[in-house]
Protein backbone atom coordinates (compact mmCIF):
# COMPACT_ATOMS: atom_id res chain seq x y z
CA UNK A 1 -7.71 23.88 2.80
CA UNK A 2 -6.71 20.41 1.83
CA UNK A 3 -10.53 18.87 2.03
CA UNK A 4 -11.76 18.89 -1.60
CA UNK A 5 -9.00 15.87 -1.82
CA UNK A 6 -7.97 12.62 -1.15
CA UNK A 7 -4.96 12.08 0.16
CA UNK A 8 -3.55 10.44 -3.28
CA UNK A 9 -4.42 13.50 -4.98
CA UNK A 10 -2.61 15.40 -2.74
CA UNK A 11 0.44 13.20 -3.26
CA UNK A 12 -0.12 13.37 -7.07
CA UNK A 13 0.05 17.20 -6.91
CA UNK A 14 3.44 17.31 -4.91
CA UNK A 15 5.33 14.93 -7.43
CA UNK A 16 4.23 17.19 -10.43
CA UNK A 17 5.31 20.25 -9.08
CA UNK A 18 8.31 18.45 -8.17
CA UNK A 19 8.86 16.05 -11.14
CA UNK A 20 11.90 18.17 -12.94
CA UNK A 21 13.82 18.50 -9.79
CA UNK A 22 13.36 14.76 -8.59
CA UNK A 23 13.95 13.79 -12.23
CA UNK A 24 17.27 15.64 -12.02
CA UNK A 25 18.44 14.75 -8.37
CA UNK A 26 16.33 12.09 -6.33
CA UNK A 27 15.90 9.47 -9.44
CA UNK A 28 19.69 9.22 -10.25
CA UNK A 29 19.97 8.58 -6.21
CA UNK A 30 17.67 5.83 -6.07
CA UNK A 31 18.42 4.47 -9.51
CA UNK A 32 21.08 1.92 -8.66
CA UNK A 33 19.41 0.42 -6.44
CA UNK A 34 16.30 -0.15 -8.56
CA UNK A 35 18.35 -1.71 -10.88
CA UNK A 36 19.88 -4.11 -8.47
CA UNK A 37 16.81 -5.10 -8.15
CA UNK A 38 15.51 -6.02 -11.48
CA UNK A 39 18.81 -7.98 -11.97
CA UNK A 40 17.51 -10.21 -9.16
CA UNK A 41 14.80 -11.59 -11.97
CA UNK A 42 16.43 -13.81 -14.46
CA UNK A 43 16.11 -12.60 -18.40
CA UNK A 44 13.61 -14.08 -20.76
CA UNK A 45 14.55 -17.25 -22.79
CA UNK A 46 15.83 -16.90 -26.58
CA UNK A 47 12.53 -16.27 -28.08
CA UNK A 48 10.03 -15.39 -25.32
CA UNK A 49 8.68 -11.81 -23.90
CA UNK A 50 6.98 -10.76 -20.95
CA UNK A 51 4.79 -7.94 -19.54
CA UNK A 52 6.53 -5.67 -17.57
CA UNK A 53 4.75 -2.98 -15.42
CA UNK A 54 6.34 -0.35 -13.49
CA UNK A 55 4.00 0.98 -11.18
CA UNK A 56 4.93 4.24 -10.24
CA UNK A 57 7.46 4.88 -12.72
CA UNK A 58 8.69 8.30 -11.73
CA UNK A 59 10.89 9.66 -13.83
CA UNK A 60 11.37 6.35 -16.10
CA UNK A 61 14.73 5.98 -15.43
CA UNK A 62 13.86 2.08 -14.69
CA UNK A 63 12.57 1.73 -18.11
CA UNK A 64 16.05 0.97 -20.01
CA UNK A 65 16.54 -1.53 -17.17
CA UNK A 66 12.99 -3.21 -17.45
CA UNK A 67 12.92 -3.39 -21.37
CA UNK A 68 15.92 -6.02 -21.29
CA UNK A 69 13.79 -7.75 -18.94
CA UNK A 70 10.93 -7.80 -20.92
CA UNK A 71 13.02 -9.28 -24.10
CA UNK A 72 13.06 -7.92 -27.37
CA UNK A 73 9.07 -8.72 -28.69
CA UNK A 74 7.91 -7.87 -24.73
CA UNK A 75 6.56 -4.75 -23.58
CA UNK A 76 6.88 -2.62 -20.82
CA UNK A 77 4.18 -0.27 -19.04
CA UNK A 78 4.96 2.96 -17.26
CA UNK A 79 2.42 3.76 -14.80
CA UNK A 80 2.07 6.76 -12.16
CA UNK A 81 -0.23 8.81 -10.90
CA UNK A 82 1.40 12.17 -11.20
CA UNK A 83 0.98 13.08 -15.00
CA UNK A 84 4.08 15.70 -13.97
CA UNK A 85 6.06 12.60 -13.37
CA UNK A 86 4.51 10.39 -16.40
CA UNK A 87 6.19 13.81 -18.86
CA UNK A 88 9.63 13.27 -17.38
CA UNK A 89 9.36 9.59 -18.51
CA UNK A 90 10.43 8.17 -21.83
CA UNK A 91 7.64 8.28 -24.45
CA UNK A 92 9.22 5.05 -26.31
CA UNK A 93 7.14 3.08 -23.97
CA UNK A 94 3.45 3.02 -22.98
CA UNK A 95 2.66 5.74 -20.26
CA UNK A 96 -0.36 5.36 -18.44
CA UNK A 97 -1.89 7.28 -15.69
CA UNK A 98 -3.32 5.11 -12.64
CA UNK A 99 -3.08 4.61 -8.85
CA UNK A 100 -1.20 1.84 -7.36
CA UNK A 101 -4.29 0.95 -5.60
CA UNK A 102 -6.25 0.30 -8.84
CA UNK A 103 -4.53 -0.81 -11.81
CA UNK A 104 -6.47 -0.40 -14.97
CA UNK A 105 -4.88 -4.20 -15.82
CA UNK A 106 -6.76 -7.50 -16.53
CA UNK A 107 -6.22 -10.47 -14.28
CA UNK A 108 -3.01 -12.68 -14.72
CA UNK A 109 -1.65 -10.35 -17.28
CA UNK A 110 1.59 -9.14 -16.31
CA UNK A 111 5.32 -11.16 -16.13
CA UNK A 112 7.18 -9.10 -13.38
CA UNK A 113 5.54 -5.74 -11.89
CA UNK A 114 7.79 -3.13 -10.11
CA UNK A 115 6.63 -1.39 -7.25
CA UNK A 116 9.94 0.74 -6.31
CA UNK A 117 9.81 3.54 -3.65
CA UNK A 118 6.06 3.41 -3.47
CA UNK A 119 4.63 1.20 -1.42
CA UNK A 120 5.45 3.36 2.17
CA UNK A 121 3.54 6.42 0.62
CA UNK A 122 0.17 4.95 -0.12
CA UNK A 123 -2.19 5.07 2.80
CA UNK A 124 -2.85 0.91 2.74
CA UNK A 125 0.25 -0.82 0.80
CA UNK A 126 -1.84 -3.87 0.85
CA UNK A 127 -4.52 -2.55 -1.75
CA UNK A 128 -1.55 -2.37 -3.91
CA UNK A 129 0.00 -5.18 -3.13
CA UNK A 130 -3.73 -6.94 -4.10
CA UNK A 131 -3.60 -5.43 -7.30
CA UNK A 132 0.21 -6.26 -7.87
CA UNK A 133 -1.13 -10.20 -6.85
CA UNK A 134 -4.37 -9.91 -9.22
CA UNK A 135 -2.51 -8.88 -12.53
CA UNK A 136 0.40 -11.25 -11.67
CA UNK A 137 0.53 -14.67 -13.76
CA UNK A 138 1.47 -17.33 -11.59
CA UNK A 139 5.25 -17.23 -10.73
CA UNK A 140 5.43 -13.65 -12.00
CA UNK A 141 7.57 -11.54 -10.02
CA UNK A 142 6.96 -8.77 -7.88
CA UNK A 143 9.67 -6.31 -7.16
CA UNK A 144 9.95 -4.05 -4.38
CA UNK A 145 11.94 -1.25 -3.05
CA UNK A 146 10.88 0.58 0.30
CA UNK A 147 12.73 2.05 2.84
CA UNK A 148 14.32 0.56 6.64
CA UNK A 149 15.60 3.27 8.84
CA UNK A 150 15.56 6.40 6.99
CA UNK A 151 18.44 9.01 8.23
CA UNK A 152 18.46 11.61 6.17
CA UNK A 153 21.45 14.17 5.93
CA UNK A 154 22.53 17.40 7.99
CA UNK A 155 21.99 19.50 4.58
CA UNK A 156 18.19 18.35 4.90
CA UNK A 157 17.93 19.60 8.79
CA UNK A 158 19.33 23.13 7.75
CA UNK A 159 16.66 23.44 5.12
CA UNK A 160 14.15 22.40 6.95
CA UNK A 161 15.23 24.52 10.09
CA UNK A 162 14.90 27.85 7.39
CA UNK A 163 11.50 27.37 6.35
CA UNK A 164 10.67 26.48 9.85
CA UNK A 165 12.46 30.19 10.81
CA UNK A 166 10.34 31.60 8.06
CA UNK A 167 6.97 30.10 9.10
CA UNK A 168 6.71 28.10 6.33
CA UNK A 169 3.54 26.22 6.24
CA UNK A 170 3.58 22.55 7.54
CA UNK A 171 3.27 19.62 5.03
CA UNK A 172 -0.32 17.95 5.19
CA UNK A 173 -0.20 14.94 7.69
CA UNK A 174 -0.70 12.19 4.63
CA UNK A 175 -1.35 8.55 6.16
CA UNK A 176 1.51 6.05 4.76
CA UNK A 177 2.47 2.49 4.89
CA UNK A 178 5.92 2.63 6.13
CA UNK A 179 4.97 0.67 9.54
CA UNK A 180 4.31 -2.32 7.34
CA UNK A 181 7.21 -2.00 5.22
CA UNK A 182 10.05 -1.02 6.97
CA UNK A 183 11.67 -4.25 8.06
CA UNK A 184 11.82 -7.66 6.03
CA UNK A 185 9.89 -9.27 8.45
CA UNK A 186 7.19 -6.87 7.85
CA UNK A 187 7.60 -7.27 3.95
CA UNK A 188 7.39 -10.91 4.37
CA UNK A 189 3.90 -10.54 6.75
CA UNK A 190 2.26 -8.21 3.87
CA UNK A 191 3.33 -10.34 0.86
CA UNK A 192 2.86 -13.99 2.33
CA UNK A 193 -0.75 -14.34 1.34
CA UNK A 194 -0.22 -14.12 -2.28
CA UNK A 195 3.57 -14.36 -2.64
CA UNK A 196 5.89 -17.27 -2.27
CA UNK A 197 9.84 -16.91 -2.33
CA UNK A 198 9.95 -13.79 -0.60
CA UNK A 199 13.53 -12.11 0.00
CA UNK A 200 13.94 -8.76 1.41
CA UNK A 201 17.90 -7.25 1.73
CA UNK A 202 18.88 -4.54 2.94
CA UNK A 203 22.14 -1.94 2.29
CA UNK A 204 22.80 1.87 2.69
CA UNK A 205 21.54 4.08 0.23
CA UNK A 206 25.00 5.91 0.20
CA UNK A 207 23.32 9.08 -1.93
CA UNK A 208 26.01 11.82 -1.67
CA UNK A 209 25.55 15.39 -2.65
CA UNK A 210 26.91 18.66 -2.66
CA UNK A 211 25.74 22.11 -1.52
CA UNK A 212 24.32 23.33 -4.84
CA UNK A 213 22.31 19.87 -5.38
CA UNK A 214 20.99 19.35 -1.80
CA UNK A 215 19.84 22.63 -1.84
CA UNK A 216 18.14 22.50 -5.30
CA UNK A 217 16.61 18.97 -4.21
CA UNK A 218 15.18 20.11 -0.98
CA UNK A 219 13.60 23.34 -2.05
CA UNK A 220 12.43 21.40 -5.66
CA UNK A 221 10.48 18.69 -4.39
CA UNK A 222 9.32 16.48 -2.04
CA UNK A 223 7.41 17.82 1.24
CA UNK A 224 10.54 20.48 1.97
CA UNK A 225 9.94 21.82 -1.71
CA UNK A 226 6.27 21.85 -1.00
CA UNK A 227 6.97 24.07 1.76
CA UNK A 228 8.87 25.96 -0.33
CA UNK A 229 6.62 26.49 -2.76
CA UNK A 230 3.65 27.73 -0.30
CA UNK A 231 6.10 31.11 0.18
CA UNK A 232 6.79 34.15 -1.76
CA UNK A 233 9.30 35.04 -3.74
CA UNK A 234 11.04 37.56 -1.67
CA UNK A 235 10.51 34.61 1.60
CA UNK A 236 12.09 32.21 -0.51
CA UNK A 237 15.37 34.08 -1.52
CA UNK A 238 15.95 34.39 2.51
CA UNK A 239 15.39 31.08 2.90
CA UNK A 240 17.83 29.81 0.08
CA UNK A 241 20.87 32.95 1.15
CA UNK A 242 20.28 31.49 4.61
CA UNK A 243 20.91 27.66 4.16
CA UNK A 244 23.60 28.02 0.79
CA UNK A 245 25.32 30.08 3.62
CA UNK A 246 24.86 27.33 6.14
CA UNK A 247 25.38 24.56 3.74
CA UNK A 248 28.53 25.60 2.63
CA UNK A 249 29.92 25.30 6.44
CA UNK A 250 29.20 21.64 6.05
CA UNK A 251 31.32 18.97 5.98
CA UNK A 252 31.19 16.12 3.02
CA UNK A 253 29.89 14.10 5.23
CA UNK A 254 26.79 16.51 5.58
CA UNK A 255 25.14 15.59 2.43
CA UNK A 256 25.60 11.64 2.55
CA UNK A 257 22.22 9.94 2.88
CA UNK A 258 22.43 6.57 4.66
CA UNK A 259 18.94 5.77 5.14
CA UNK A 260 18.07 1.96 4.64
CA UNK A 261 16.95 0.70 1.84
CA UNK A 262 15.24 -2.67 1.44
CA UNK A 263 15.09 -4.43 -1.94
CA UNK A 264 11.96 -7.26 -2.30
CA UNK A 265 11.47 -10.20 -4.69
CA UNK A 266 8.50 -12.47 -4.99
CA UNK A 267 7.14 -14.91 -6.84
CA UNK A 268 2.89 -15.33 -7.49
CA UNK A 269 1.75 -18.00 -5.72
């Protein structure tokens, strides 16, 4: 039923019917990390602006972050391919849809370009990463957040164990990236080409939530909500009675996502 489209369009269509809910939960999760790494990038001298592009923005929530970076006269470019997302993000900036595989960009354009918590999706990161390298000046900065060993929490496991009691349809079997950017040393092998001064680091992602929120999360976007979504309404009040009641038999510990998260900078050869 999926045929009439490509795999990025499929992608597309989950994040919009997701957007509010990742807006609301997932982004604040992610969001100190992100900003870690744009402090890794030094700011603009008195005087001087720069280009900043986030590729696939999200929710925008980098966009405070990445305006300091760009200094006061610089501007900064919000691109995604979900328009569902692109409406969640502040309109004070440019908002562009476009794929991370073909950035509507000239050459040698761009100061610093952010690819955070995108590249493992994509089917080939290293289209992207050619684009990222193509609208680079040289020395511009590429950041990059991906994931290392991705955990999860117990709270995710009882949601997904209620839509799988429910016969909730399976998620579409997308092709990602994450084999060739899970570990620095992989990072390092898909950037070296183009990119000089590469440093990956790790850390936890140390997202903790609560019954009310994991629940919300898991049935409101991401592959769980798009099972979700794919039942009824009288299907989907089971499924929600059934895991608030297991949830709430859960320990703290239950909704504490440790999954690996590894933070990139590079320069442009």
């Amino acid at each position: 039923m999926f045929t009439d489209r490509t795999p990025q369009q499929l992608l597309a269509e989950v994040y919009d019917a997701g957007a509010a809910a990742y807006a609301r939960y997932w982004a604040p999760a992610l969001h100190r990390h992100a900003v870690d790494l744009v402090a890794a990038v030094p700011p603009p001298a008195p005087s001087t602006s720069r280009t900043v592009v986030d590729v696939a923005t999200g929710s925008g929530a980098l966009i405070p972050a990445l305006s300091d970076l760009a200094g006061e006269r610089g501007r900064v470019i919000a691109l995604d391919r979900s328009l569902g997302m692109l409406h969640q993000a502040p309109a004070t900036h440019p908002r562009v849809q476009a794929d991370a595989a073909a950035l509507p960009l000239h050459d040698a354009r761009v100061d610093v370009l952010v690819l955070a918590f995108v590249l493992f999706l994509l089917p080939d990161a290293r289209q992207a990463v050619a684009e990222a390298a193509r609208v680079l000046r040289p020395g511009g900065w590429l950041l990059a957040a991906t994931w290392g060993d991705q955990v999860g929490t117990n709270a995710d496991v009882v949601v997904r164990e209620e839509l799988d009691a429910v016969g909730a349809p399976e998620f579409p079997t997308l092709a990602r990236s994450d084999s060739i950017t899970d570990s620095p040393d992989r990072m390092a092998s898909l950037l070296e080409n183009a990119f000089t001064e590469i440093h990956t680091w790790g850390r936890a992602l140390e997202a903790r939530f609560d019954r009310r929120s994991a629940l919300a999360m898991r049935t409101g976007c991401g592959a769980l909500g798009w099972r979700y979504a794919q039942l009824d309404p009288a299907t989907r009040e089971v499924v929600s009675a059934r895991a608030v009641e297991r949830l709430g038999s859960l320990p703290p510990e239950g909704f504490v996502d440790l999954s690996e998260v590894l933070l990139t900078t590079a320069r442009r050869r």
